[in-house]
N, C-alpha and C. Protein backbone atom coordinates (compact mmCIF):
# COMPACT_ATOMS: atom_id res chain seq x y z
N UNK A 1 -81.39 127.04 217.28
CA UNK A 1 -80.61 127.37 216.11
C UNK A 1 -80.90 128.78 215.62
N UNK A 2 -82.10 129.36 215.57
CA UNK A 2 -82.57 130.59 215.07
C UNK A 2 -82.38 131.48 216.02
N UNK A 3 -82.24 131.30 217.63
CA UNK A 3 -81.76 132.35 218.32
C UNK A 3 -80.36 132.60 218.41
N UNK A 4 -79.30 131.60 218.29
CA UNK A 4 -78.32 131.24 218.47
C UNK A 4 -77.42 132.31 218.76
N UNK A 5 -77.43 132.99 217.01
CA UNK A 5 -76.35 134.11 217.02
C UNK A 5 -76.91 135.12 217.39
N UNK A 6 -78.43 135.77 218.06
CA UNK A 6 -78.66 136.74 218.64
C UNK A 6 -78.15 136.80 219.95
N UNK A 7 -78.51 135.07 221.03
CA UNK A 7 -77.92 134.74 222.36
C UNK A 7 -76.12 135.56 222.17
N UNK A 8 -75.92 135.15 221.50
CA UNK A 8 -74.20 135.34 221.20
C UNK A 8 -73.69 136.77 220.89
N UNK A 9 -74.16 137.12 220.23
CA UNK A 9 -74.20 138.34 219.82
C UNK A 9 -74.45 139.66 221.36
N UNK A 10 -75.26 139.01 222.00
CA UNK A 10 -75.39 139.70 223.43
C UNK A 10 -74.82 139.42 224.32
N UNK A 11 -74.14 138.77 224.50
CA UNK A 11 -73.30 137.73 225.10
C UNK A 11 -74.27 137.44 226.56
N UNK A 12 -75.41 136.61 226.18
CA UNK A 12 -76.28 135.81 227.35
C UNK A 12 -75.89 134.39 227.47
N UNK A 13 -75.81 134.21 228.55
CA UNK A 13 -75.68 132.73 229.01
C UNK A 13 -76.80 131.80 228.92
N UNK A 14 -77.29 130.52 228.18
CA UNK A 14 -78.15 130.06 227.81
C UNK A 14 -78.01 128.73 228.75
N UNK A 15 -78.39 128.30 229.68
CA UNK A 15 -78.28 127.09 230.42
C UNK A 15 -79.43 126.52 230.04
N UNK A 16 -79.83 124.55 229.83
CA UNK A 16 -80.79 123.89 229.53
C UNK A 16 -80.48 122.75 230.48
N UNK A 17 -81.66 122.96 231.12
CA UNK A 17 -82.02 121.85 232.22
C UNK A 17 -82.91 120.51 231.47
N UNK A 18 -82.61 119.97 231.09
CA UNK A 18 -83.42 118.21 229.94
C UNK A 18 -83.61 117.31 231.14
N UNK A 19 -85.19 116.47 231.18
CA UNK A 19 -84.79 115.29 231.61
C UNK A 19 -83.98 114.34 231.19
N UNK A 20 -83.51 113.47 232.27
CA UNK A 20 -82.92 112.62 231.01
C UNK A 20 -83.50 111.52 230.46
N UNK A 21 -84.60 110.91 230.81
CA UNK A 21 -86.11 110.51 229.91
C UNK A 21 -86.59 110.85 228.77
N UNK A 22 -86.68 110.35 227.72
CA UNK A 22 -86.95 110.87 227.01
C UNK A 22 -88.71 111.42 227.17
N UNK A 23 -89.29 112.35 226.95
CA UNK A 23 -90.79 112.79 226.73
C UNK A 23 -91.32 112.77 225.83
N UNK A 24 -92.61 112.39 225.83
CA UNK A 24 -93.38 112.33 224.15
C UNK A 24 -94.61 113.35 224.62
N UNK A 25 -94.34 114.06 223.24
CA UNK A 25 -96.06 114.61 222.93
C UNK A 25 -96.23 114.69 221.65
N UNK A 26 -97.77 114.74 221.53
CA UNK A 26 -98.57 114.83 219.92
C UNK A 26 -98.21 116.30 219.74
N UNK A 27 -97.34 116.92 218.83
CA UNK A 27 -96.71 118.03 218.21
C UNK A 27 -96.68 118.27 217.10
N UNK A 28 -96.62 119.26 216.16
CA UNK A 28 -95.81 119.41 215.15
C UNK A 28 -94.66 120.01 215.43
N UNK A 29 -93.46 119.45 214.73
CA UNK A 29 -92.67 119.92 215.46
C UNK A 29 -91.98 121.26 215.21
N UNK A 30 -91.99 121.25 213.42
CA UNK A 30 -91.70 123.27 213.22
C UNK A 30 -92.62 123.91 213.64
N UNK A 31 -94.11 124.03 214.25
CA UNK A 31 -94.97 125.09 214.35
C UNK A 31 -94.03 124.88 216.44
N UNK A 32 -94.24 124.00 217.16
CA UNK A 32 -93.36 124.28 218.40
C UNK A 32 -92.16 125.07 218.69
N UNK A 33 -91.41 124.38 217.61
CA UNK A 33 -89.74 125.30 217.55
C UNK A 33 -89.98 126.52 217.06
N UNK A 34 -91.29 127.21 216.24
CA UNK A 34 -91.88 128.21 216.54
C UNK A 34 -91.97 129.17 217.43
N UNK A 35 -92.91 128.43 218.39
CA UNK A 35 -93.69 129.19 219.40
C UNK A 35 -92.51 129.28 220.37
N UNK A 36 -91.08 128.11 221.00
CA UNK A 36 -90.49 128.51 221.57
C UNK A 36 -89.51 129.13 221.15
N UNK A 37 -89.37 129.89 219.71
CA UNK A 37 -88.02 130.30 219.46
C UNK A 37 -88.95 131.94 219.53
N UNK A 38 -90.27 132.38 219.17
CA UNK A 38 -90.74 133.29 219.91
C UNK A 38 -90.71 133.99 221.15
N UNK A 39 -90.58 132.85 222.26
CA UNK A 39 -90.33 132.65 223.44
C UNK A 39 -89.04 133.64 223.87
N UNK A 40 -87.78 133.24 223.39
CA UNK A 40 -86.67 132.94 223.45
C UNK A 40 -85.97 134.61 222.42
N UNK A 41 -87.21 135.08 221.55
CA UNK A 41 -86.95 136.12 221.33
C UNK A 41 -87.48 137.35 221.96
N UNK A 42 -88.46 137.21 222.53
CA UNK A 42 -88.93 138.07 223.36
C UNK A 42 -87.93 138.33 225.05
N UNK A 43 -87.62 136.98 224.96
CA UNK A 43 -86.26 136.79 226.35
C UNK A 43 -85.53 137.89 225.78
N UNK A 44 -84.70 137.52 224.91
CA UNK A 44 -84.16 138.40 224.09
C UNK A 44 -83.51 139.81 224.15
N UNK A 45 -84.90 140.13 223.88
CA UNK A 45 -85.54 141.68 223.63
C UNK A 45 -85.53 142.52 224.57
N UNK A 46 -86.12 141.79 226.09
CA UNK A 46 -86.50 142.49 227.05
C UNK A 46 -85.04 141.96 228.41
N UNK A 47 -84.06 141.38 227.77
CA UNK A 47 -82.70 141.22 228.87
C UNK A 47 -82.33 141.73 228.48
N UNK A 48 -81.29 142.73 229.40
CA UNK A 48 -80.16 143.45 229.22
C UNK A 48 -78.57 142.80 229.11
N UNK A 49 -77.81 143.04 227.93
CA UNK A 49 -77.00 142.50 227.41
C UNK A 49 -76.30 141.71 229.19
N UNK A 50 -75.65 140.22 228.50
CA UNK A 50 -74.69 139.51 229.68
C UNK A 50 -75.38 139.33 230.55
N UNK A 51 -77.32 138.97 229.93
CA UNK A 51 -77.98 138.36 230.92
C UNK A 51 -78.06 137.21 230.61
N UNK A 52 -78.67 136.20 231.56
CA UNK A 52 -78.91 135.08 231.17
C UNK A 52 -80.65 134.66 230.92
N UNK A 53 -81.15 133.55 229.63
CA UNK A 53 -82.32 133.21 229.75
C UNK A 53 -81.73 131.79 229.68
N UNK A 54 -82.60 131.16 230.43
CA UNK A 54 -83.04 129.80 230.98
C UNK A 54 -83.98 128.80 230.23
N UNK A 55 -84.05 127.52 229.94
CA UNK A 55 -84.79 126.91 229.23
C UNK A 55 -84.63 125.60 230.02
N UNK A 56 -85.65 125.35 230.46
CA UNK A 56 -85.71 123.64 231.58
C UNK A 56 -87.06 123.46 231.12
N UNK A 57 -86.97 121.82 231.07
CA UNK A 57 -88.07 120.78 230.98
C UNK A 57 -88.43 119.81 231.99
N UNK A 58 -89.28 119.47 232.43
CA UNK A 58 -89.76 118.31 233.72
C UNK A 58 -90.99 117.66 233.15
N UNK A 59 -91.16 116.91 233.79
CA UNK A 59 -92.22 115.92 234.35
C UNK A 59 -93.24 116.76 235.35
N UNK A 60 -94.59 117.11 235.07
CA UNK A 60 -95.64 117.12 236.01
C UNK A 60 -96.83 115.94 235.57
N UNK A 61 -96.55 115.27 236.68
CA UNK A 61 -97.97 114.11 236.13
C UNK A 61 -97.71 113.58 234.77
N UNK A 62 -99.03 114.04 234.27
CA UNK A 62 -99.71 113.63 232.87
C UNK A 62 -99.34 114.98 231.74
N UNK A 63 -97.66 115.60 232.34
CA UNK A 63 -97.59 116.08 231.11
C UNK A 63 -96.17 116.94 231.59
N UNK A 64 -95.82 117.88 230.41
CA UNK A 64 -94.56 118.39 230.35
C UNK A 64 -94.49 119.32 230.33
N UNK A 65 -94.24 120.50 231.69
CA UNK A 65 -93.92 121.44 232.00
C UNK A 65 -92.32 122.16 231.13
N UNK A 66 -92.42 123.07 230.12
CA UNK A 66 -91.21 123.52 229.48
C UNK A 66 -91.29 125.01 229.60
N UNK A 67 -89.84 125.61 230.18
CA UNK A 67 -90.07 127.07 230.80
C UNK A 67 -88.91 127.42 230.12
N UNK A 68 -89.05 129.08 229.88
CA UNK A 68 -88.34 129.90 229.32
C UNK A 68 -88.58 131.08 230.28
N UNK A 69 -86.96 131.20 231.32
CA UNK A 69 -86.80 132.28 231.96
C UNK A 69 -85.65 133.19 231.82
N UNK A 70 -86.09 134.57 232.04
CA UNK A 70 -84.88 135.24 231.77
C UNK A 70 -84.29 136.52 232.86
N UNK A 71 -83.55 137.11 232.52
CA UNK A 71 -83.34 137.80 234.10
C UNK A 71 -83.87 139.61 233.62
N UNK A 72 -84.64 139.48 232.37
CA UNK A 72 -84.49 141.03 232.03
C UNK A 72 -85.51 141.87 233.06
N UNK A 73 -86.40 142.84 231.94
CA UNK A 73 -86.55 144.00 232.60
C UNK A 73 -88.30 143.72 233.70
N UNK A 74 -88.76 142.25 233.32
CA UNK A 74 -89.87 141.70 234.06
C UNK A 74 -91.20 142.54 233.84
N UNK A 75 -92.48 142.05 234.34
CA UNK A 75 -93.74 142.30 233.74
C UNK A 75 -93.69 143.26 234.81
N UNK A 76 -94.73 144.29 234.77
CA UNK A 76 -95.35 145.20 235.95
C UNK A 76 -96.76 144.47 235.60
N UNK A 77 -97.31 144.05 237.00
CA UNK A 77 -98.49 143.17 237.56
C UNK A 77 -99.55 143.85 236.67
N UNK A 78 -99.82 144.49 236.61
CA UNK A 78 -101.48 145.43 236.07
C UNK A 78 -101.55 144.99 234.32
N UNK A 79 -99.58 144.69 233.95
CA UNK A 79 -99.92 144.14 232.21
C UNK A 79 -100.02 142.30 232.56
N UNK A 80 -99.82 142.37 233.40
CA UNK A 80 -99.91 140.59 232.94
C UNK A 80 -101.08 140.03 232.56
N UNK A 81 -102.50 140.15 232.81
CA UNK A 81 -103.74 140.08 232.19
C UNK A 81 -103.60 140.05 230.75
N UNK A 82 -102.85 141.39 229.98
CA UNK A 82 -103.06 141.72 228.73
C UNK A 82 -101.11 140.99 228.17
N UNK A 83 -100.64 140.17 228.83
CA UNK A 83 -99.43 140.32 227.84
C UNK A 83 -99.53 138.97 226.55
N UNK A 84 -100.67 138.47 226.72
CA UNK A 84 -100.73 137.50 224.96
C UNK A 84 -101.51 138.32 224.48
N UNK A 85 -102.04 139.54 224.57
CA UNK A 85 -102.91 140.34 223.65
C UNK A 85 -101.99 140.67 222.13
N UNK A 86 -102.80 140.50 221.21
CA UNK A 86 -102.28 140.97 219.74
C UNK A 86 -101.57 142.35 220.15
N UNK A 87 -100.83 142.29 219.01
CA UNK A 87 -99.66 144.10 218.94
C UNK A 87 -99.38 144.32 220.26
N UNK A 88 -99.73 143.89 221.14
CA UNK A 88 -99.12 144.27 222.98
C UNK A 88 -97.13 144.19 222.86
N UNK A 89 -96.63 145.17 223.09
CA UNK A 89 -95.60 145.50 223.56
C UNK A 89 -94.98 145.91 224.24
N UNK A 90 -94.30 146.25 225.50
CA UNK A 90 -94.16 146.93 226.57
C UNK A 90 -92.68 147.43 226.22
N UNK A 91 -92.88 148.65 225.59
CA UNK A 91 -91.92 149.61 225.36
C UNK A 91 -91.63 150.28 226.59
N UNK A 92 -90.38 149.60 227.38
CA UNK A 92 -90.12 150.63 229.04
C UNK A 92 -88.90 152.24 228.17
N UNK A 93 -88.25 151.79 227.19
CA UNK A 93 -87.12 152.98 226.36
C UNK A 93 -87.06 152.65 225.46
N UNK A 94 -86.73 153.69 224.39
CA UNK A 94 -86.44 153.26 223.47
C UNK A 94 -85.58 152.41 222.40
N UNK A 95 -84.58 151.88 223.40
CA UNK A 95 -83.66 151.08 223.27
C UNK A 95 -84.37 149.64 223.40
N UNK A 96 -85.72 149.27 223.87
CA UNK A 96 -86.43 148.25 223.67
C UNK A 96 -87.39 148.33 222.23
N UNK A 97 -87.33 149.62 221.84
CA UNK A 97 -88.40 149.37 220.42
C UNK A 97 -87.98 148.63 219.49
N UNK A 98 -87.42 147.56 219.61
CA UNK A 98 -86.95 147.10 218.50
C UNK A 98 -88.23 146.86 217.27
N UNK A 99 -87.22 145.92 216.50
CA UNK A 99 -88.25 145.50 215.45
C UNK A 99 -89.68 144.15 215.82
N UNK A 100 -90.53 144.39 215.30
CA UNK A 100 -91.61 142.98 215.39
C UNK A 100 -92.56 144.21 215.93
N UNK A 101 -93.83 143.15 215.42
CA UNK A 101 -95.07 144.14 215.84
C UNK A 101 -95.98 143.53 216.88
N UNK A 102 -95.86 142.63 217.73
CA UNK A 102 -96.12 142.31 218.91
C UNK A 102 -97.34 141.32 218.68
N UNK A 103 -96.81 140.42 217.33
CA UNK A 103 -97.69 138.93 217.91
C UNK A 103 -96.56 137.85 218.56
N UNK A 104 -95.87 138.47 218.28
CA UNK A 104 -94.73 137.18 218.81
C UNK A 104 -95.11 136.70 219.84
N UNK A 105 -95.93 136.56 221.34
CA UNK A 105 -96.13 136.00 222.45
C UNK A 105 -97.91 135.03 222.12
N UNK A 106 -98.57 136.42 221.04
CA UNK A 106 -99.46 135.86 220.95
C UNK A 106 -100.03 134.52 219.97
N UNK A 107 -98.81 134.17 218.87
CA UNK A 107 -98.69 133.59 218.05
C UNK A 107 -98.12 132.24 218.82
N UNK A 108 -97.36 132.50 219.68
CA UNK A 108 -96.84 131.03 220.66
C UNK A 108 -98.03 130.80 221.40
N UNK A 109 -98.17 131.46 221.75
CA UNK A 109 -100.07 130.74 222.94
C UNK A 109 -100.93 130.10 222.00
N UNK A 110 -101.49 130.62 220.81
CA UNK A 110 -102.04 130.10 219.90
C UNK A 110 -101.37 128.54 218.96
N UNK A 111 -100.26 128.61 219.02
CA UNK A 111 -100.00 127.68 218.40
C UNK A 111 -99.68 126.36 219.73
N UNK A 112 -98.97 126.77 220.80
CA UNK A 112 -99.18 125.97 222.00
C UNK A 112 -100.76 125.29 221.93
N UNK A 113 -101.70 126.20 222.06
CA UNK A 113 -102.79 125.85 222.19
C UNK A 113 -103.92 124.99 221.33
N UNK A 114 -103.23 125.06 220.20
CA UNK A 114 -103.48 124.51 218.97
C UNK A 114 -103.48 122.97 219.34
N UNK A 115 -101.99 122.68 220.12
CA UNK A 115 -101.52 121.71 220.40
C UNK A 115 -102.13 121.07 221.75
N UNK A 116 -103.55 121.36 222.18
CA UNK A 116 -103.92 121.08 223.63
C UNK A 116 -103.11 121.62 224.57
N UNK A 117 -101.90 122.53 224.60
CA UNK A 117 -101.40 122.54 225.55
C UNK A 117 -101.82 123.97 226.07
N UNK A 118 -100.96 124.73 227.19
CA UNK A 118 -101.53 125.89 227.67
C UNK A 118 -100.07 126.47 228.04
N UNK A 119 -99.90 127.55 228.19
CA UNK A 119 -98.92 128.73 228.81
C UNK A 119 -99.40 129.78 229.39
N UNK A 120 -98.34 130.14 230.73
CA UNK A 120 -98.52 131.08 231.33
C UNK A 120 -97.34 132.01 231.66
N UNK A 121 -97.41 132.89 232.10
CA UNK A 121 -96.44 133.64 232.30
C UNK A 121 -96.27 134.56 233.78
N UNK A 122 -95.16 134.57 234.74
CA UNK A 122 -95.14 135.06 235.58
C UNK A 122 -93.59 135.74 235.73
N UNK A 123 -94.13 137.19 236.59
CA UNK A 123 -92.82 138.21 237.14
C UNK A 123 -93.41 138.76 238.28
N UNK A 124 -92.44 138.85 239.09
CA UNK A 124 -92.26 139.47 240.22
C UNK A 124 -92.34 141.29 240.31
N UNK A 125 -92.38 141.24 238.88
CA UNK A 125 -92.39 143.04 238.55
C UNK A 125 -91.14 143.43 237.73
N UNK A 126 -91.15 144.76 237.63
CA UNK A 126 -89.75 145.27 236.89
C UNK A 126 -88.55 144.56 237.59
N UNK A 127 -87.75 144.52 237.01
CA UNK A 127 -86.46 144.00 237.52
C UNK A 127 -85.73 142.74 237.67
N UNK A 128 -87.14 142.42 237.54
CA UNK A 128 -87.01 140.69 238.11
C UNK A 128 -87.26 139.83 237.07
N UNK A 129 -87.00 139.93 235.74
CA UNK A 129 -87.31 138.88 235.16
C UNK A 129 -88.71 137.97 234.76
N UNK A 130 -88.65 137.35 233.82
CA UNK A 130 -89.91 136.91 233.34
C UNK A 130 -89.67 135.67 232.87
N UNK A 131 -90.82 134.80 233.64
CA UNK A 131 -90.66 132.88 233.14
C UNK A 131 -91.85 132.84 232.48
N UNK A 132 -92.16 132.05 231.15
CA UNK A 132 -92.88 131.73 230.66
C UNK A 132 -93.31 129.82 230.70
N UNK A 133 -94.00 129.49 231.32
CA UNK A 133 -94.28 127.92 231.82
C UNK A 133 -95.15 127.44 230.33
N UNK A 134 -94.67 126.60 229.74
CA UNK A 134 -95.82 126.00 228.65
C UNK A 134 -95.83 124.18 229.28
N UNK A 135 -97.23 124.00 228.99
CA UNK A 135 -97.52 122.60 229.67
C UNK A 135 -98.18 122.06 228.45
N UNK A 136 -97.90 120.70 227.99
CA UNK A 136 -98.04 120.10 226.94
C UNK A 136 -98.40 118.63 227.49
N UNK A 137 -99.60 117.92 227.32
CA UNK A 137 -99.89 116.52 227.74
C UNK A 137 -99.24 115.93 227.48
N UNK A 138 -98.79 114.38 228.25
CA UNK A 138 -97.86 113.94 227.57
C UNK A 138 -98.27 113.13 226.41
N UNK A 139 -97.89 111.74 225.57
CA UNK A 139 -98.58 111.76 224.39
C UNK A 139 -97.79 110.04 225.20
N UNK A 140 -98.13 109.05 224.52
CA UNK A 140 -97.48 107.55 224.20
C UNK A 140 -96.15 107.47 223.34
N UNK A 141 -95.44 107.14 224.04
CA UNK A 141 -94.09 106.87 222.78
C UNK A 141 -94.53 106.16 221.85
N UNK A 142 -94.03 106.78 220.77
CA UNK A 142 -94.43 105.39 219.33
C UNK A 142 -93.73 104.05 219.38
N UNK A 143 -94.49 103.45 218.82
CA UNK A 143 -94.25 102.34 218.41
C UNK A 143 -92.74 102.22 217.23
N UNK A 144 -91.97 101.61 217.42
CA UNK A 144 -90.72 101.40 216.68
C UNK A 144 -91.31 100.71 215.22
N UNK A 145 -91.70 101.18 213.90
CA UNK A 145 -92.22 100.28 212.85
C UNK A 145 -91.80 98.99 213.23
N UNK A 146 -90.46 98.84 213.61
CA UNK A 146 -89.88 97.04 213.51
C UNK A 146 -90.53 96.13 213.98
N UNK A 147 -91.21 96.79 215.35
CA UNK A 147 -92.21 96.02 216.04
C UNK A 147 -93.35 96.01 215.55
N UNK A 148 -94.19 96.92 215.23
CA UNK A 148 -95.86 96.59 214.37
C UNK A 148 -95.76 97.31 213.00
N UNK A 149 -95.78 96.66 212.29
CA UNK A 149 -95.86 96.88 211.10
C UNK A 149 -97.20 97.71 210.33
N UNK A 150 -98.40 97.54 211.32
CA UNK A 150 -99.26 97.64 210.97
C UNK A 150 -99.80 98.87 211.43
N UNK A 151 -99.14 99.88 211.44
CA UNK A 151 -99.46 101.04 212.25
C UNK A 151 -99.88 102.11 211.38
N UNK A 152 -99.71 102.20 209.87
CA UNK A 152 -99.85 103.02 209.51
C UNK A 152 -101.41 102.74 209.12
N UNK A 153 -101.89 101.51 208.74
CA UNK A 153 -103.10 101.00 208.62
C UNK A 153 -104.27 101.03 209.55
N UNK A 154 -103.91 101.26 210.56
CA UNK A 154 -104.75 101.27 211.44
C UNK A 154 -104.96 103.14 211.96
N UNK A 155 -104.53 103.73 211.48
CA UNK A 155 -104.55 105.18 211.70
C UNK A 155 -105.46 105.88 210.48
N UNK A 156 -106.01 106.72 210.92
CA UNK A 156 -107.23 107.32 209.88
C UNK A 156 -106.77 108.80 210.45
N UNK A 157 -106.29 110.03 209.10
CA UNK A 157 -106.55 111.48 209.15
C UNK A 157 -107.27 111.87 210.16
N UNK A 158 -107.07 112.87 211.13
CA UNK A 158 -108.01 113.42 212.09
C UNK A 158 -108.29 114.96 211.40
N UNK A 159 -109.19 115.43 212.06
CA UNK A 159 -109.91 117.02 211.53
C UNK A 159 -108.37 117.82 211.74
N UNK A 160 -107.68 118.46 211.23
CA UNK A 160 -107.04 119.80 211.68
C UNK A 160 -107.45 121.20 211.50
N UNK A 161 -106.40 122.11 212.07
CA UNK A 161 -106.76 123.11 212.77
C UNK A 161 -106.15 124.03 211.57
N UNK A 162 -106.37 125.21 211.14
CA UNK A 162 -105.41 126.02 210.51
C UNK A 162 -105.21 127.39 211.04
N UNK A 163 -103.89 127.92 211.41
CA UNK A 163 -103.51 129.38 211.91
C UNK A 163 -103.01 129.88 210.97
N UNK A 164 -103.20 131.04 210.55
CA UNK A 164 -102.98 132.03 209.37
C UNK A 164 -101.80 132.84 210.28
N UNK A 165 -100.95 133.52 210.81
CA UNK A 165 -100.41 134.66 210.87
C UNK A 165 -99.57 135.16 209.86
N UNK A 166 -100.08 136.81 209.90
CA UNK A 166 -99.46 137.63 208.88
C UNK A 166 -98.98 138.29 209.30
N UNK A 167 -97.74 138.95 208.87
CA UNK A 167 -97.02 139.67 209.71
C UNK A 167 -96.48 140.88 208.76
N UNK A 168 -97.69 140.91 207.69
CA UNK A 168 -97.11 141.92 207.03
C UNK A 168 -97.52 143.25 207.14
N UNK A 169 -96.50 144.63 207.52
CA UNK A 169 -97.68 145.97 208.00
C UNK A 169 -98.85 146.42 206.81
N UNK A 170 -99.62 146.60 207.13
CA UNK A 170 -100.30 147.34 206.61
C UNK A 170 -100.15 148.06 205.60
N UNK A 171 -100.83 148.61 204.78
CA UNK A 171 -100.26 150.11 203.84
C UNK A 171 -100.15 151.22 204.33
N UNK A 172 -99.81 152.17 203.93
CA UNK A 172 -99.35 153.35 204.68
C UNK A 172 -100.95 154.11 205.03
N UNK A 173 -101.64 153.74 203.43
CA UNK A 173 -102.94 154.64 203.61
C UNK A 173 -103.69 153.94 204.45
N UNK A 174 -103.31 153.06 205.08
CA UNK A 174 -104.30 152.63 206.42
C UNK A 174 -104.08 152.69 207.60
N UNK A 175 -102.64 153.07 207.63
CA UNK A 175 -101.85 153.91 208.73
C UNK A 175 -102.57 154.96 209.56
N UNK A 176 -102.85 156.23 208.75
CA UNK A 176 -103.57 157.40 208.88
C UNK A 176 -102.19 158.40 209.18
């Protein structure tokens, strides 16, 4: 929904590959639609208009492989080490400087990760596009209340986690 009218606006083709199973995992679900609408803006950013990015989900084992690929301008091998690094941006022209200050990739790994799960990212180099793989355990489907009633009783608060991101610049006098 939040990429929607940018996809459109560029005129990219958005294809979604779904099982047709339904999948469960332990999520929250606005901090996810988060990390993949991050995803999905960085696709974005780095395709050249009347490209297409890709979004498919599967089954591996004991968990759920969900990828975000796109056909833009792709990693050069020597940044892929550093591309969840804070403020990391790969300005190839200036017609890529857009706006954002470069947690957007690192704010989805963190919050993925938050979630037990993990992401990675692979390109073939310039030219070729960039898939981002996030793998998420799978979790137990819930229980339908109708059937146990007693579910909320038997559940006790667990420890959570808290992520702060700020995304506000700096002051000027710290600029230099």
């Amino acid at each position: 929904e939040t990429t929607q009218p940018l996809l459109d606006a560029a005129g990219h083709t958005l294809p979604v590959d779904l099982p047709t199973e339904p999948l469960w995992v332990n999520a929250d679900f606005t901090r996810m639609a988060q990390a993949f609408a991050n995803l999905l803006n960085n696709a974005l950013k780095y395709t050249d208009r009347r490209g297409r990015i890709s979004v498919a989900a599967e089954r591996h084992g004991d968990a759920i492989v969900a990828s975000v690929s796109d056909t833009g301008i792709g990693i050069e091998p020597q940044q892929m080490p550093r591309i969840f690094d804070m403020f990391r941006q790969e300005h190839r022209s200036l017609d890529r400087a857009q706006s954002g200050l470069g947690i957007g990739l690192t704010l989805a790994k963190r919050l993925i990760e938050l979630h037990d799960g993990s992401i990675d990212a692979h390109s073939e180099g310039p030219g070729h596009g960039t898939t981002f793989a996030v793998r998420m355990p799978l979790a137990t489907p819930p229980i339908p209340h109708s059937i146990d009633h007693t579910l909320s009783a038997r559940h006790v608060a667990a420890p959570g986690r808290v992520l702060v991101a700020d995304d506000i610049p700096p002051p000027r006098e710290m600029l230099g």
